[in-house]
Structure formats: structure tokens, C-alpha cells
Protein backbone atom coordinates (compact mmCIF):
# COMPACT_ATOMS: atom_id res chain seq x y z
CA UNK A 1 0.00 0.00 0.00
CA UNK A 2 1.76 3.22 -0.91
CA UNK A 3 2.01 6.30 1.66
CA UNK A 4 0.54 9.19 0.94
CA UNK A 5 3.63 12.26 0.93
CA UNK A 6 4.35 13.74 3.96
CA UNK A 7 3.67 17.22 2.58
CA UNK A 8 2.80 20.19 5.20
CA UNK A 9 -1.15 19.63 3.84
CA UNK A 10 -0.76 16.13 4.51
CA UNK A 11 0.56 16.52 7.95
CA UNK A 12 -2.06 19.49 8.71
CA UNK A 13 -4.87 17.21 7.95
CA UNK A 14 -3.61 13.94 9.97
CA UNK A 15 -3.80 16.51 13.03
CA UNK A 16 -6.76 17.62 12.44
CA UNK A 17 -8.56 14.57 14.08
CA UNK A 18 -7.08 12.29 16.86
CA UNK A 19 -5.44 9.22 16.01
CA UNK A 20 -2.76 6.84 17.27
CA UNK A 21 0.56 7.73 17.01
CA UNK A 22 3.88 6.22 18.49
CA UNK A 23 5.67 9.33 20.43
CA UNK A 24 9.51 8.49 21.57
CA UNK A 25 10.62 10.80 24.82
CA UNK A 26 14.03 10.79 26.49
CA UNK A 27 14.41 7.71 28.98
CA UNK A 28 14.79 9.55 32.38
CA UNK A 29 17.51 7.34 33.91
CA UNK A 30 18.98 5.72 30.89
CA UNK A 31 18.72 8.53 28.42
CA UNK A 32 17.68 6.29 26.04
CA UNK A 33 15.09 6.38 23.55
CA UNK A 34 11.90 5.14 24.66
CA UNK A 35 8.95 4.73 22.14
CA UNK A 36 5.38 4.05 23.05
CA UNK A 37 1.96 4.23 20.79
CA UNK A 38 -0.41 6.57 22.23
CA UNK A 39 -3.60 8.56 21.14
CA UNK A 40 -3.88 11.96 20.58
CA UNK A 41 -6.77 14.55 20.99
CA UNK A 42 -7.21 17.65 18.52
CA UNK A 43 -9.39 20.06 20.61
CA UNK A 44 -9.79 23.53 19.75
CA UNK A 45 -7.04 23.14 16.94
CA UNK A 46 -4.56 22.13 19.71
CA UNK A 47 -3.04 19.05 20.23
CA UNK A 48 -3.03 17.07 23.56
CA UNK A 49 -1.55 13.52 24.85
CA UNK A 50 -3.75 12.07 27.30
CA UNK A 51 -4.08 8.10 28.77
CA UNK A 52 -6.97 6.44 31.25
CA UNK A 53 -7.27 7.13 35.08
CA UNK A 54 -4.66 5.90 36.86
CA UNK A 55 -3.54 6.50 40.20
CA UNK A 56 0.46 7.25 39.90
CA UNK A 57 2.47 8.81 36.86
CA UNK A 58 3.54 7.13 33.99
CA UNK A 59 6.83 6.62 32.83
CA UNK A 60 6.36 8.49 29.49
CA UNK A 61 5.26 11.59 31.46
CA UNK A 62 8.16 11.37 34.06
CA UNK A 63 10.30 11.06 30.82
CA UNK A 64 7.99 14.34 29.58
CA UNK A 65 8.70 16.30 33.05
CA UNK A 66 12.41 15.63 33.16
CA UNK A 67 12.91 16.24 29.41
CA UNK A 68 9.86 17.98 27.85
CA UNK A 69 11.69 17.69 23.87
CA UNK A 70 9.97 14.45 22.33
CA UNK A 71 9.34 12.91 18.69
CA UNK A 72 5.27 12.70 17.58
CA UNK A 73 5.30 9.89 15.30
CA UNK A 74 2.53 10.30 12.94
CA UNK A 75 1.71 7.13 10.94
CA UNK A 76 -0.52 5.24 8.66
CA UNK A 77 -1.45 6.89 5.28
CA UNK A 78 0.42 9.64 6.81
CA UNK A 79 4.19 9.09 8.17
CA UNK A 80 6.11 11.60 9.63
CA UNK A 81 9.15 12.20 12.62
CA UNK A 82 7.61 15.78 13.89
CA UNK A 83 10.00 17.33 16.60
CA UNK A 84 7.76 18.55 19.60
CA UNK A 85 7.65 19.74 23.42
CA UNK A 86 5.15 18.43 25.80
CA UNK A 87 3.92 20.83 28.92
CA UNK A 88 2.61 19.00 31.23
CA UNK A 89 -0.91 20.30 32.69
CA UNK A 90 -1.27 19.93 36.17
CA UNK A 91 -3.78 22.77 36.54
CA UNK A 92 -7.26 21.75 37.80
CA UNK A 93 -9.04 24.39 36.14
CA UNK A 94 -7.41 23.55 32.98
CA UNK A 95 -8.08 19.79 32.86
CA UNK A 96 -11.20 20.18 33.86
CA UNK A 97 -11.39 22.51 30.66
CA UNK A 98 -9.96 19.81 28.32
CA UNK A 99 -10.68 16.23 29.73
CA UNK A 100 -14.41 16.35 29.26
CA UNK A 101 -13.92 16.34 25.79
CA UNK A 102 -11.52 13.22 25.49
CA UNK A 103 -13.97 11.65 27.85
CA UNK A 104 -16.86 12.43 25.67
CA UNK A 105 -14.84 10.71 22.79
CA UNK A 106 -13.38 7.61 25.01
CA UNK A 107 -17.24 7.67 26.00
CA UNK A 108 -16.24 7.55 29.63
CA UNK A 109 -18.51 9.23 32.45
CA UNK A 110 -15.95 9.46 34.82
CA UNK A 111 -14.34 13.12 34.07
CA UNK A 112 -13.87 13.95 38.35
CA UNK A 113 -11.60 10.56 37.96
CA UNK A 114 -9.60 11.38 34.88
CA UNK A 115 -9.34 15.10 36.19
CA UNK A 116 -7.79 13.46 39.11
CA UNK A 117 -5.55 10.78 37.80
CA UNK A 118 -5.02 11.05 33.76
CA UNK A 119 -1.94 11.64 32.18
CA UNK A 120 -2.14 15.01 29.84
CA UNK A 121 0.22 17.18 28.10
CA UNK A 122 -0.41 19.87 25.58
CA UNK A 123 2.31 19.64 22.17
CA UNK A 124 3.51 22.22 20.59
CA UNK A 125 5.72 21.23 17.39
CA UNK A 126 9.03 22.44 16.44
């Protein structure tokens, strides 16, 4: 199956609705690459990395806080190696802002619980 070229247009329009991706951050300890798939949420036109409720951080966003400079794999029809930076949102008033809507996609009904627990960064590329 051929790939579709990784043209700006291209890569504009694979944001423009949350997919999975692979994203590869910094290992903490090792400084080694570390590369996980993940989803990722286009609210607003900004792009976040979120994960399910889960008491306790994990190790992608520890990688994130120590080292916020990542790669956002995008792939499928469209492939691309997009340098980004994560910031971490911690803020209550701010998740509470943007979880609802990754809820209302994940069709969860827990949003006090994913306020409370979920991983979520905002990107920004390079």
C-alpha cells in the first residue's frame, strides 16, 4: 500500500482529528530512547496527549517532566518524525477545561476521575 507524501497539507490534515501515534521521549535514567503508541486529541485546533485514570504517573510523562523535547510519530497513510515539546498540565481548572472532551470521545462518564488521575500534556511542534 503506498504512503501518501508527507507534505505540510498532509501533515495538517492527519492533526486535524485524533489518532494513534507512536511518540519516543528521552528515557529519564537511561537517556535512552523510549517509544510508546499513544492517542492523541485535537481540541480547539490544539493538540493534547492524554491516557486512562490511573492512580500514579507514567513513565512516558516522568520522561515528559524531566525532558519535555519528544518525537510525535505520525503514521498510517500519513508518516512523519515531527519534533515537539510536551507541557505538562497539572492545573485543575485547565483539565477540567480539556478532559471532558476526550472523555466524551473515550465515551467515559468518569471526568472527576480522569481530572484526578489522567496523564495530559499539551504539544507544541518544532
Amino acid at each position: 500500500m503506498a504512503k501518501m507524501s508527507t507534505t505540510k497539507e498532509a501533515i495538517d490534515a492527519a492533526l486535524e482529528r485524533g489518532h494513534t501515534i507512536d511518540i519516543t521521549t528521552k528515557g529519564r535514567r537511561t537517556g535512552r530512547p523510549r517509544r510508546l503508541e499513544i492517542v492523541f486529541h485535537n481540541i480547539g485546533g490544539r493538540i493534547y496527549i492524554s491516557g486512562t485514570p490511573y492512580p500514579g504517573k507514567r513513565k512516558w510523562l516522568l520522561n515528559l517532566e524531566a525532558d519535555p523535547h519528544f518525537t510525535f510519530h505520525l503514521k498510517g497513510r500519513t508518516s512523519a518524525d515531527l519534533p515537539a515539546t510536551a507541557r505538562v498540565i497539572e492545573d485543575e481548572a485547565e483539565r477540567r477545561e480539556i478532559l471532558p472532551h476526550i472523555a466524551r470521545i473515550w465515551k467515559r462518564d468518569d471526568v472527576d476521575r480522569m481530572v484526578r488521575y489522567s496523564p495530559l500534556i499539551e504539544v507544541t511542534f518544532e
